[in-house]
PDB file of N, CA and C in Angstrom:
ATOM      1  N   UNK A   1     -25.468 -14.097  21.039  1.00  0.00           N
ATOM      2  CA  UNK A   1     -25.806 -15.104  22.012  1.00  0.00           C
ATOM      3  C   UNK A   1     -25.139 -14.827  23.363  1.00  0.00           C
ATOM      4  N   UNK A   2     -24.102 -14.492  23.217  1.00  0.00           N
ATOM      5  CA  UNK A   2     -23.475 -14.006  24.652  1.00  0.00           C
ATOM      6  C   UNK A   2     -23.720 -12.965  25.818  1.00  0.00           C
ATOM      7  N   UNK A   3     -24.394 -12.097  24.809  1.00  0.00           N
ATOM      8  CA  UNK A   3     -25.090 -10.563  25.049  1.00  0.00           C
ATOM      9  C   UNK A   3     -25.855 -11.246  25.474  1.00  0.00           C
ATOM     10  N   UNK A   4     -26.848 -11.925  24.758  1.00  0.00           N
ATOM     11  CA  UNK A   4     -28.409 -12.160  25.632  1.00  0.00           C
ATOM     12  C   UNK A   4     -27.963 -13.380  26.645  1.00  0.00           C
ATOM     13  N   UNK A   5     -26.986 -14.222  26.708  1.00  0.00           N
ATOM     14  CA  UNK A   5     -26.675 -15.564  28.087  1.00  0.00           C
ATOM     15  C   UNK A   5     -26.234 -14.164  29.109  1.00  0.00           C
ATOM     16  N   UNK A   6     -25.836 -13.343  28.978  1.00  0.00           N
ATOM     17  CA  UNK A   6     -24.936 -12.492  30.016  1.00  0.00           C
ATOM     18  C   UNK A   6     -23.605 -13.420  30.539  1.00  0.00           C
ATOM     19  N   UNK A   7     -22.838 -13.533  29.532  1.00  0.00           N
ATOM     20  CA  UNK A   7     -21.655 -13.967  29.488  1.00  0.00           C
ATOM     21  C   UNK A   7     -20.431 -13.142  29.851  1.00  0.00           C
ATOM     22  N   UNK A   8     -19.967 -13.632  30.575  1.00  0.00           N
ATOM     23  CA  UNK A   8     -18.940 -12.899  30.876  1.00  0.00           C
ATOM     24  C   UNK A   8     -17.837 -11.719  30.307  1.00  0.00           C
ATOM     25  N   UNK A   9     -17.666 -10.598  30.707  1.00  0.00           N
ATOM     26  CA  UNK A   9     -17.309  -9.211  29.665  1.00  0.00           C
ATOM     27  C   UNK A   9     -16.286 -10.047  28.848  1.00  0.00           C
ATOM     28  N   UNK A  10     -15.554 -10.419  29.737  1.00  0.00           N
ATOM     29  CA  UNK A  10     -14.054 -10.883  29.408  1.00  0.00           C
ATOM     30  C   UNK A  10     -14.038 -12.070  27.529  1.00  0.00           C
ATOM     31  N   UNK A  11     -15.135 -12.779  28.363  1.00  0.00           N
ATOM     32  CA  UNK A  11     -15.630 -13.868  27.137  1.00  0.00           C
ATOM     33  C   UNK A  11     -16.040 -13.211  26.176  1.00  0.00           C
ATOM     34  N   UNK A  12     -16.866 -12.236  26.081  1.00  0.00           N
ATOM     35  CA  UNK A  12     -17.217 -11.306  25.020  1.00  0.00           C
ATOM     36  C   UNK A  12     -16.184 -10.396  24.220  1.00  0.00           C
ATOM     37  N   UNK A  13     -15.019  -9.951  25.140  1.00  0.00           N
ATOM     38  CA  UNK A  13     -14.119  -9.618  24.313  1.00  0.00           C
ATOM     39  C   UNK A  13     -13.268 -10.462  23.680  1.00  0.00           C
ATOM     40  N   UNK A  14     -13.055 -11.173  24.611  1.00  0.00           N
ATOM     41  CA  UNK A  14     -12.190 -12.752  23.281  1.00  0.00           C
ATOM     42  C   UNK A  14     -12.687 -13.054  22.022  1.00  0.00           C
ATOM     43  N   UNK A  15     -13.918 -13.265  21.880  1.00  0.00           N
ATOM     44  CA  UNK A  15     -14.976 -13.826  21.047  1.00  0.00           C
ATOM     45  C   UNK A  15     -14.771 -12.121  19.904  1.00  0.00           C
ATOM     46  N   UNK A  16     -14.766 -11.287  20.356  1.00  0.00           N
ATOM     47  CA  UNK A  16     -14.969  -9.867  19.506  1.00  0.00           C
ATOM     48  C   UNK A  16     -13.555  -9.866  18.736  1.00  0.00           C
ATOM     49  N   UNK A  17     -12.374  -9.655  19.469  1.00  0.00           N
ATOM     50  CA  UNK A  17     -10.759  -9.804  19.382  1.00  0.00           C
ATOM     51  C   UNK A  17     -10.576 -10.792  18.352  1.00  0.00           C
ATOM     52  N   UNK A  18     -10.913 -12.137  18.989  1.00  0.00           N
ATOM     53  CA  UNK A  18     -10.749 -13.283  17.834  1.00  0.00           C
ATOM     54  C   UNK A  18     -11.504 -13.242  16.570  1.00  0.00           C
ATOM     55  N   UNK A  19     -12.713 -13.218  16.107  1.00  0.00           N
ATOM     56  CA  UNK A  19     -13.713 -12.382  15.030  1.00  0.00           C
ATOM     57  C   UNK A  19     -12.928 -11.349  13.886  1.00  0.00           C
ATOM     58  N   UNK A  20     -12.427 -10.412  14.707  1.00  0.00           N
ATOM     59  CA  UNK A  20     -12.082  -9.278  13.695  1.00  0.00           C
ATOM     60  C   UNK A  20     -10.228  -9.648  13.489  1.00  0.00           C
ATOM     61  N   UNK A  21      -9.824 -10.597  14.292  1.00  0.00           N
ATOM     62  CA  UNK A  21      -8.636 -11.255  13.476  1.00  0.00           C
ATOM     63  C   UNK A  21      -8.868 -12.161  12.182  1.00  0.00           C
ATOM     64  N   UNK A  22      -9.503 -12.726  12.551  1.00  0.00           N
ATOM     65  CA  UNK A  22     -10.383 -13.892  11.619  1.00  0.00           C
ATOM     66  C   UNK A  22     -10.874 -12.461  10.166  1.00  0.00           C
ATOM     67  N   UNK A  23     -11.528 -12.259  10.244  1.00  0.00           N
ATOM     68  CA  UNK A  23     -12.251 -11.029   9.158  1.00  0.00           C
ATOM     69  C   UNK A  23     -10.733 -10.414   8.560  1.00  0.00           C
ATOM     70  N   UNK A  24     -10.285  -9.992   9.675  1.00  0.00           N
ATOM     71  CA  UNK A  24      -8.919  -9.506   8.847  1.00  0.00           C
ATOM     72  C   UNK A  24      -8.058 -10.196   8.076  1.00  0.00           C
ATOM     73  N   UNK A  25      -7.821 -11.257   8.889  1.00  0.00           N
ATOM     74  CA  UNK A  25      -6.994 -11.863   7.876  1.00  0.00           C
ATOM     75  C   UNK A  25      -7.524 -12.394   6.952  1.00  0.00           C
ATOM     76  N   UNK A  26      -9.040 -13.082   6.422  1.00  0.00           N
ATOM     77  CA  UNK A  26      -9.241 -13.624   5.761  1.00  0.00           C
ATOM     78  C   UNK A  26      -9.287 -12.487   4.577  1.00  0.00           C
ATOM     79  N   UNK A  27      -9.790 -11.217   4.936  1.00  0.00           N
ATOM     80  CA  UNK A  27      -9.406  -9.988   4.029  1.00  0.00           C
ATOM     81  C   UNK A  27      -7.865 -10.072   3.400  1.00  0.00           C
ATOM     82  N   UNK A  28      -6.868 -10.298   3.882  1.00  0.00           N
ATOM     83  CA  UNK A  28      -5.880 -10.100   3.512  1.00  0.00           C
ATOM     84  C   UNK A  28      -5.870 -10.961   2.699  1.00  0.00           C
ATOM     85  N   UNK A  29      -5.803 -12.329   2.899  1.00  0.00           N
ATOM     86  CA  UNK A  29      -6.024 -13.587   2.263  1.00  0.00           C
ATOM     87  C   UNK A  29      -6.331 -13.345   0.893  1.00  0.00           C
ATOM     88  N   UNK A  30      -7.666 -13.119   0.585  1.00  0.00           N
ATOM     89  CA  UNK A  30      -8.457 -13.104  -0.514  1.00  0.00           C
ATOM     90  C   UNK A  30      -8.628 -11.721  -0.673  1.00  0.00           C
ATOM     91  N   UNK A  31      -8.626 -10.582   0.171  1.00  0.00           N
ATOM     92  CA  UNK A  31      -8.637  -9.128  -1.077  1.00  0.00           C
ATOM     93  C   UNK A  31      -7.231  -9.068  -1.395  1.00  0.00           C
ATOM     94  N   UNK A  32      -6.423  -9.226  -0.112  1.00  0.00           N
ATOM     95  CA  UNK A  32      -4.889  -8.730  -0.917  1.00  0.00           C
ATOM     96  C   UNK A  32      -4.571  -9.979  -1.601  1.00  0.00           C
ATOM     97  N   UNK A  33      -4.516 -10.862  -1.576  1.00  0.00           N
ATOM     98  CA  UNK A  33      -3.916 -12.467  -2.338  1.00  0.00           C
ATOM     99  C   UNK A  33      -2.875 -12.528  -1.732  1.00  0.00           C
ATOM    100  N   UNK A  34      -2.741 -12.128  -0.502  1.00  0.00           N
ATOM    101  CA  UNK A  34      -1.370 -12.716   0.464  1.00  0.00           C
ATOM    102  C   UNK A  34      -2.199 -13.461   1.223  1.00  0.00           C
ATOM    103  N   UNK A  35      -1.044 -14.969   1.026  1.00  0.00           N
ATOM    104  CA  UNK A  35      -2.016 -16.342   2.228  1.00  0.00           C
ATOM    105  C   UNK A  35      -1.281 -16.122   3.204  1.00  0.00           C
ATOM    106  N   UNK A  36      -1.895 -14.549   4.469  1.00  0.00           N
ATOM    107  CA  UNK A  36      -1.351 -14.573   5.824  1.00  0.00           C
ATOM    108  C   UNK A  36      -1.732 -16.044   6.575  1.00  0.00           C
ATOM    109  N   UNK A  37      -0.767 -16.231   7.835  1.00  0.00           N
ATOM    110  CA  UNK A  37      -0.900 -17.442   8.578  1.00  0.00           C
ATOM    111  C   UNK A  37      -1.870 -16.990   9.219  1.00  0.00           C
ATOM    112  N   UNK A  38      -3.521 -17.664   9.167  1.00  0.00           N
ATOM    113  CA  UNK A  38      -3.889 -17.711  10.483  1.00  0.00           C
ATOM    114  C   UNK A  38      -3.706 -18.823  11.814  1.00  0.00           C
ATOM    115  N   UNK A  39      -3.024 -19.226  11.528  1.00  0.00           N
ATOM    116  CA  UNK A  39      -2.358 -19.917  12.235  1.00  0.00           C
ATOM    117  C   UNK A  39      -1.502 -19.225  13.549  1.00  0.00           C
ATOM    118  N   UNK A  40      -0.537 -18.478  13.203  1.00  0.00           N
ATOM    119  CA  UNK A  40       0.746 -17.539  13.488  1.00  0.00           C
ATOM    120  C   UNK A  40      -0.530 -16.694  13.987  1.00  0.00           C
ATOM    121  N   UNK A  41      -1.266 -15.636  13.731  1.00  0.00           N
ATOM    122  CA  UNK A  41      -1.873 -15.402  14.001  1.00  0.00           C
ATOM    123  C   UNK A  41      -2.854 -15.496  15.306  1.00  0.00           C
ATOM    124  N   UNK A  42      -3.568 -16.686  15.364  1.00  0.00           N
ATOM    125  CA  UNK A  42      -3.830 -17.454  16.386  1.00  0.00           C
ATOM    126  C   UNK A  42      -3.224 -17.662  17.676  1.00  0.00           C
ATOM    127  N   UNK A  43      -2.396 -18.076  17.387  1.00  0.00           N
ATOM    128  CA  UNK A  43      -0.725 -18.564  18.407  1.00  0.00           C
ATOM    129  C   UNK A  43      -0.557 -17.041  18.681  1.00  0.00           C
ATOM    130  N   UNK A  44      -0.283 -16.000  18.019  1.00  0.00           N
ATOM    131  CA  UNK A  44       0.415 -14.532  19.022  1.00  0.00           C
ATOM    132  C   UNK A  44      -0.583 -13.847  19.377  1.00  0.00           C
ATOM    133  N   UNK A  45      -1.880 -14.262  18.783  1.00  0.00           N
ATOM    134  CA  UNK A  45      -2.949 -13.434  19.870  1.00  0.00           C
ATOM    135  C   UNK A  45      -3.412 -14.622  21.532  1.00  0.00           C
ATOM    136  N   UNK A  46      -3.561 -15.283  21.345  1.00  0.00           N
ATOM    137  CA  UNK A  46      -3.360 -16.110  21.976  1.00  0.00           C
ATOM    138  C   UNK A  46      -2.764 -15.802  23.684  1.00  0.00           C
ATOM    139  N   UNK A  47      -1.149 -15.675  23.124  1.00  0.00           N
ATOM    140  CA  UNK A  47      -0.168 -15.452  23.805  1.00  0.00           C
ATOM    141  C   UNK A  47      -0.686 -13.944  24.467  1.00  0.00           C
ATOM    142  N   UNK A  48      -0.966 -12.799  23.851  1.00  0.00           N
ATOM    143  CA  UNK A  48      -0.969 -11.478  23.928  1.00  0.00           C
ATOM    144  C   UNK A  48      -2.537 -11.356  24.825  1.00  0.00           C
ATOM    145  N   UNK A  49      -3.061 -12.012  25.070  1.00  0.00           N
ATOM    146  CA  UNK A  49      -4.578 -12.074  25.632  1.00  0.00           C
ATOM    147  C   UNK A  49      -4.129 -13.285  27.074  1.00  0.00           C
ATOM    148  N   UNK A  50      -3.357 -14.102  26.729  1.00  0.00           N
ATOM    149  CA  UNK A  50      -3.433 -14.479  28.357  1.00  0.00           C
ATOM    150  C   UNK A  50      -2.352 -13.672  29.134  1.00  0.00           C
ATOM    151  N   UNK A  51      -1.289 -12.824  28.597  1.00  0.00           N
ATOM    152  CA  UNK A  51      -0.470 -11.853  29.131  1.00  0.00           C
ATOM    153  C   UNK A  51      -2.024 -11.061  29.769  1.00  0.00           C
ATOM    154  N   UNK A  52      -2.412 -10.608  28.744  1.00  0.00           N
ATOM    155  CA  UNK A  52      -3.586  -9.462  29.720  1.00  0.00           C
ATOM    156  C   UNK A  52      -4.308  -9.615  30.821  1.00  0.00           C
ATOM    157  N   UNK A  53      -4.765 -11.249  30.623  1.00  0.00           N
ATOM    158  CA  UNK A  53      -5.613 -12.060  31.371  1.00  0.00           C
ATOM    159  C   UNK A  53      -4.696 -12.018  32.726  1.00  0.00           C
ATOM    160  N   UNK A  54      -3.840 -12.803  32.689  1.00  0.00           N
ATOM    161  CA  UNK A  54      -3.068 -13.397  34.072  1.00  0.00           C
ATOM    162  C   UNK A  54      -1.749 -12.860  34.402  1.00  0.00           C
ATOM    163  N   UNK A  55      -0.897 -11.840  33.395  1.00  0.00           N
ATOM    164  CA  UNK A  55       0.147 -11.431  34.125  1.00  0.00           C
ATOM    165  C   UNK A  55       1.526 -11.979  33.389  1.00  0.00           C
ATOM    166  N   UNK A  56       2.213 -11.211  33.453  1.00  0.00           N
ATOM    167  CA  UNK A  56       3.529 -10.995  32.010  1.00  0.00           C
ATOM    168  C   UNK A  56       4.453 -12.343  32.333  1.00  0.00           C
ATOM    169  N   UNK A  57       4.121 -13.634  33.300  1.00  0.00           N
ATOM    170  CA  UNK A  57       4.729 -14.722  33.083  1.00  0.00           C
ATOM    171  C   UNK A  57       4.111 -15.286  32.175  1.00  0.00           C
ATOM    172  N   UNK A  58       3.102 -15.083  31.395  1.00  0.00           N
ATOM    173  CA  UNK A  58       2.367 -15.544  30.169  1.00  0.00           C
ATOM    174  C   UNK A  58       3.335 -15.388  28.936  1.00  0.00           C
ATOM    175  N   UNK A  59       3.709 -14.677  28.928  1.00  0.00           N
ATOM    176  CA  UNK A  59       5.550 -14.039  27.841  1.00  0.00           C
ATOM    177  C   UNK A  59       6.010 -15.168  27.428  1.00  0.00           C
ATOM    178  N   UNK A  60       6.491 -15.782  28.759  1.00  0.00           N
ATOM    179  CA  UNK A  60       7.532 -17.392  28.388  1.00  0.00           C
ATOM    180  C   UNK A  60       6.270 -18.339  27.361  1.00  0.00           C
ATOM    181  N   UNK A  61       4.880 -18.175  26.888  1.00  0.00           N
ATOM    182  CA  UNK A  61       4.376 -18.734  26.297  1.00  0.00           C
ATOM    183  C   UNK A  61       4.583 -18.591  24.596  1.00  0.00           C
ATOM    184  N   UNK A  62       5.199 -17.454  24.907  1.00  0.00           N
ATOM    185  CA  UNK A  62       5.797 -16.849  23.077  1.00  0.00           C
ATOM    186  C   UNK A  62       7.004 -17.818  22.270  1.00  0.00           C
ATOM    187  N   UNK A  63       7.279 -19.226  23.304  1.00  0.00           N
ATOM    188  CA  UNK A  63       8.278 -20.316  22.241  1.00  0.00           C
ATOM    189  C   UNK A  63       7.545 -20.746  21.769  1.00  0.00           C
ATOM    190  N   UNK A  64       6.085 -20.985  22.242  1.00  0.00           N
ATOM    191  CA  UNK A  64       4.875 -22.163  21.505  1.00  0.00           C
ATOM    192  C   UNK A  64       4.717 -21.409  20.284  1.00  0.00           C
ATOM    193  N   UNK A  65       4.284 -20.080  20.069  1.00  0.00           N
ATOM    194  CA  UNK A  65       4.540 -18.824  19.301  1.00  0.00           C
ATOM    195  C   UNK A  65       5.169 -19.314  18.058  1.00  0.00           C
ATOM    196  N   UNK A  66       6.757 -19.210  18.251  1.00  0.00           N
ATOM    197  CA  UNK A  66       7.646 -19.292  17.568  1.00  0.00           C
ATOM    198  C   UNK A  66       7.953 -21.253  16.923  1.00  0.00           C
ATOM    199  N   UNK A  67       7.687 -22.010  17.699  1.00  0.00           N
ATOM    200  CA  UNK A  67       7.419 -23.355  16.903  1.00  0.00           C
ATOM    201  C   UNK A  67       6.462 -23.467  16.038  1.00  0.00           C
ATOM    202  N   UNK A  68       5.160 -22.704  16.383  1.00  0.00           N
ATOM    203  CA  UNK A  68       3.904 -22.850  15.406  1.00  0.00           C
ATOM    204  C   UNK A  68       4.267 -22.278  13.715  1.00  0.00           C
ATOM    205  N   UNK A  69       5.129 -20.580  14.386  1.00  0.00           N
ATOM    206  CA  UNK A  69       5.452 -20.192  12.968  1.00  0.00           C
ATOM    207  C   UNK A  69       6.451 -21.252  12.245  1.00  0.00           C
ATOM    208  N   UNK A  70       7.594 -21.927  12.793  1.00  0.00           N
ATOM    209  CA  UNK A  70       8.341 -22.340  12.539  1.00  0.00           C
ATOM    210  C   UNK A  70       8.287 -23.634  11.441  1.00  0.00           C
ATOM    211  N   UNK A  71       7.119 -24.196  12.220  1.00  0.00           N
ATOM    212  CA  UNK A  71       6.263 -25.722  12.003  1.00  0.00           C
ATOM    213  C   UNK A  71       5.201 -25.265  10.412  1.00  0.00           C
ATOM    214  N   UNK A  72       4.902 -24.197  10.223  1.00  0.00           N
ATOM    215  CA  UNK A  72       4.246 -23.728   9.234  1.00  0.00           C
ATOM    216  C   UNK A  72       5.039 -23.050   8.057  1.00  0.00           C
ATOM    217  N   UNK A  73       6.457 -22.902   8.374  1.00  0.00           N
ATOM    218  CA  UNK A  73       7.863 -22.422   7.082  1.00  0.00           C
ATOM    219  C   UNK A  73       7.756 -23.760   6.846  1.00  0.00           C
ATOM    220  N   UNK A  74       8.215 -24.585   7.569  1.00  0.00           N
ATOM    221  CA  UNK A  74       8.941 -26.018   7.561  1.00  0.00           C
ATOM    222  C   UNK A  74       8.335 -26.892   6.771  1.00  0.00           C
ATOM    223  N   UNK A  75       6.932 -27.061   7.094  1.00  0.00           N
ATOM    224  CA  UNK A  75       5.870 -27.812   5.996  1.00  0.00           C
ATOM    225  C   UNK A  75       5.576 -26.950   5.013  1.00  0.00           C
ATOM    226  N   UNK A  76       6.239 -25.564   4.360  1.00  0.00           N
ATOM    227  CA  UNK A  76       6.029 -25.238   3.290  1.00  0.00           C
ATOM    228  C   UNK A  76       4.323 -24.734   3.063  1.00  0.00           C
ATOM    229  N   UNK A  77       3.705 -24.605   4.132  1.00  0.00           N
ATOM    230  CA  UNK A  77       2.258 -24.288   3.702  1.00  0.00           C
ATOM    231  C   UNK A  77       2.561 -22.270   3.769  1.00  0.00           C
ATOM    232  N   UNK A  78       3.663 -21.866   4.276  1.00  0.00           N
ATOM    233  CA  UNK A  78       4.053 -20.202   4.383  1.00  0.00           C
ATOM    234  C   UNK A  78       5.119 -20.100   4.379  1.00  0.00           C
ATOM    235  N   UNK A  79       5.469 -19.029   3.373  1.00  0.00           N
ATOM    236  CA  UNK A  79       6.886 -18.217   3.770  1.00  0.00           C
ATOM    237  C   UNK A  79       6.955 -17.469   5.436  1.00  0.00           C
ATOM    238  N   UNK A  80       8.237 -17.154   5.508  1.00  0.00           N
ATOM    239  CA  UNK A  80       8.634 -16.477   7.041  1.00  0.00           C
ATOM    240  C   UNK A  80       7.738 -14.924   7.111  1.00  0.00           C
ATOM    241  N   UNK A  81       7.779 -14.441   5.576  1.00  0.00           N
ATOM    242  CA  UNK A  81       7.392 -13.483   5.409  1.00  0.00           C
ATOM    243  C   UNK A  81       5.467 -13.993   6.345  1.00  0.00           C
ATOM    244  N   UNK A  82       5.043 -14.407   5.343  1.00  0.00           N
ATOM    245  CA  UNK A  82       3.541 -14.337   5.727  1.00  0.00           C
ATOM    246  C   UNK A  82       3.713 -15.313   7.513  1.00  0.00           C
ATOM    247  N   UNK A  83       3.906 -15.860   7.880  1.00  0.00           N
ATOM    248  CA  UNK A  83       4.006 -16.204   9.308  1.00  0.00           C
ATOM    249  C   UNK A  83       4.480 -14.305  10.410  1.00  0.00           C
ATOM    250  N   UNK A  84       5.450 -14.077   9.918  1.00  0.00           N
ATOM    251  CA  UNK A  84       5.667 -12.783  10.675  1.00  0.00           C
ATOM    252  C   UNK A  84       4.394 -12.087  10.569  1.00  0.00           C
ATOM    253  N   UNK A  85       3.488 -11.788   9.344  1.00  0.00           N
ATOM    254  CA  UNK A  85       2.531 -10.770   9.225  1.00  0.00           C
ATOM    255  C   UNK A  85       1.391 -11.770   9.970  1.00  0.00           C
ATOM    256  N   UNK A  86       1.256 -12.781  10.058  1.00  0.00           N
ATOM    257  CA  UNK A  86       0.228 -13.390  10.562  1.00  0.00           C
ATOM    258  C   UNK A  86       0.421 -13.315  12.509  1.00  0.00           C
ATOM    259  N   UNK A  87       1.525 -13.407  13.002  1.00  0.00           N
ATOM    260  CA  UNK A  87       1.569 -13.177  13.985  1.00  0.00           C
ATOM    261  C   UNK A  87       1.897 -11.523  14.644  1.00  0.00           C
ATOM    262  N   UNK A  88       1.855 -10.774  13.453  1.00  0.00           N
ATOM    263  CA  UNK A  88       2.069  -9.422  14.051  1.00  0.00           C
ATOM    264  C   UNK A  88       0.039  -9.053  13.804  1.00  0.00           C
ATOM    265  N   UNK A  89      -0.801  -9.549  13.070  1.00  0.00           N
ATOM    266  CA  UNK A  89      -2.169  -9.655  13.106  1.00  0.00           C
ATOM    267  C   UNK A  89      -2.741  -9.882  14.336  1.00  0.00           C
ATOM    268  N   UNK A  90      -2.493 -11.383  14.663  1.00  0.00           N
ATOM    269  CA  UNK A  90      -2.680 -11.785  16.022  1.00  0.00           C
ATOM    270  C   UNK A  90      -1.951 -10.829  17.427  1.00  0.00           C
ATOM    271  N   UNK A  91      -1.056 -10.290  17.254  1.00  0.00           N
ATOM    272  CA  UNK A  91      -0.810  -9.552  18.092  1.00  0.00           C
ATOM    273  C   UNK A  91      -1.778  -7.958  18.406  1.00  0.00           C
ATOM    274  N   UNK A  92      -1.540  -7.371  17.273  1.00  0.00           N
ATOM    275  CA  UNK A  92      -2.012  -6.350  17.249  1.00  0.00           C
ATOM    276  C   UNK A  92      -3.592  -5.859  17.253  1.00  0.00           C
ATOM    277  N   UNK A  93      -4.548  -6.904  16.395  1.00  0.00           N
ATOM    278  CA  UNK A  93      -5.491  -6.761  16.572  1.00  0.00           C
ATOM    279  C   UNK A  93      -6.477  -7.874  17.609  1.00  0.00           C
ATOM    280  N   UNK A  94      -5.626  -9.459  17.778  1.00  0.00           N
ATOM    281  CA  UNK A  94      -6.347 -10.348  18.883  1.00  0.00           C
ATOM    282  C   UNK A  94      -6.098  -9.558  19.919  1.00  0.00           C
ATOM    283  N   UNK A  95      -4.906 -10.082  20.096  1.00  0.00           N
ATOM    284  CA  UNK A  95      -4.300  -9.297  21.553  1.00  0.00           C
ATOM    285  C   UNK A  95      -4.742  -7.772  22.100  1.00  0.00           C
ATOM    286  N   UNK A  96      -4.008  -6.964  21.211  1.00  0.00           N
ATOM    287  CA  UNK A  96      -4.401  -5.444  21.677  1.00  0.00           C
ATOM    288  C   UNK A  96      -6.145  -5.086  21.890  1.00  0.00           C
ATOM    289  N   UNK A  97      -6.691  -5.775  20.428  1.00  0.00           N
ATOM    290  CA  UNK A  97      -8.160  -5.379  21.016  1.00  0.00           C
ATOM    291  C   UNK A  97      -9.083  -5.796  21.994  1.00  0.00           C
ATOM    292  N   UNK A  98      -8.154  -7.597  22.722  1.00  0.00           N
ATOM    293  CA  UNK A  98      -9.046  -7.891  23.514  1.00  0.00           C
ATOM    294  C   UNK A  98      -8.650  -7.253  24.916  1.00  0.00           C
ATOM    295  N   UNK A  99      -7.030  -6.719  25.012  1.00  0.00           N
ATOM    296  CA  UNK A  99      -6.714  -6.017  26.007  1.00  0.00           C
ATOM    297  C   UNK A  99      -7.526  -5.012  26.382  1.00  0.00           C
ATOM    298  N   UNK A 100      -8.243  -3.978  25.044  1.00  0.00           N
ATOM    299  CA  UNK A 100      -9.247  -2.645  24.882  1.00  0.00           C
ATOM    300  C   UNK A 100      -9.759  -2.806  25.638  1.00  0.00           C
ATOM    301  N   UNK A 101     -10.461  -3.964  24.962  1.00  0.00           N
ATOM    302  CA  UNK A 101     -12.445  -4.238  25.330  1.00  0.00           C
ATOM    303  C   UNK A 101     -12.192  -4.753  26.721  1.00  0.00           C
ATOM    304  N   UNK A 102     -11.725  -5.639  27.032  1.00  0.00           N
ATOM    305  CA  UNK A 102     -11.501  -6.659  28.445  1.00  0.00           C
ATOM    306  C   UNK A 102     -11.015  -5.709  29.942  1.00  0.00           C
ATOM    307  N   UNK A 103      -9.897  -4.634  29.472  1.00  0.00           N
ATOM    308  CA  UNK A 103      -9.480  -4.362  30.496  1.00  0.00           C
ATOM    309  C   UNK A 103      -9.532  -2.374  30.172  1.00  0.00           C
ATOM    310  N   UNK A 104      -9.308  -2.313  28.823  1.00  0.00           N
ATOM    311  CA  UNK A 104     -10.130  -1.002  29.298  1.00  0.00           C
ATOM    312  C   UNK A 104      -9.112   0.085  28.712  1.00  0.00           C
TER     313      UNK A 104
END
């Protein structure tokens, strides 16, 4: 749908970035039987895509980051373990791939 609206590159890579986090982790989820955070996830790609977007004062957005994982040990829905792998997900594949596609 975006392809054919002629949506903006940028929007198209968010939408691509966010997708194959989503696919991944839910892979991990249910092929490996580790319940990664997509949550944590979410939150450090997030962070790692408006750094790309607007410029490395986006950084100081990495405490929201760290409460989300924090807020998700705390209520017991994840270990520290799966919050770390969920936000190194979101980093590596939200973030880095929408950095790819978006900026090149």
């Amino acid at each position: 749908m975006l392809l054919v609206g002629h949506a903006p590159y940028e929007l198209i890579a968010l939408t691509a970035s966010m997708l194959a986090t989503l696919v991944i982790g839910l892979g991990i989820t249910f092929g490996a039987r580790w319940k990664i955070s997509i949550h944590a996830a979410v939150a450090a790609g997030a962070v790692v895509i408006l750094v790309a977007a607007y410029g490395p004062l986006m950084w100081l957005l990495s405490v929201l980051v760290v409460w989300v994982c924090w807020s998700r040990v705390e209520l017991r829905d994840h270990t520290a373990g799966q919050v770390i792998g969920g936000s190194l997900l979101g980093v590596l594949v939200g973030g880095f791939y929408f950095a790819l596609l978006a900026i090149g």
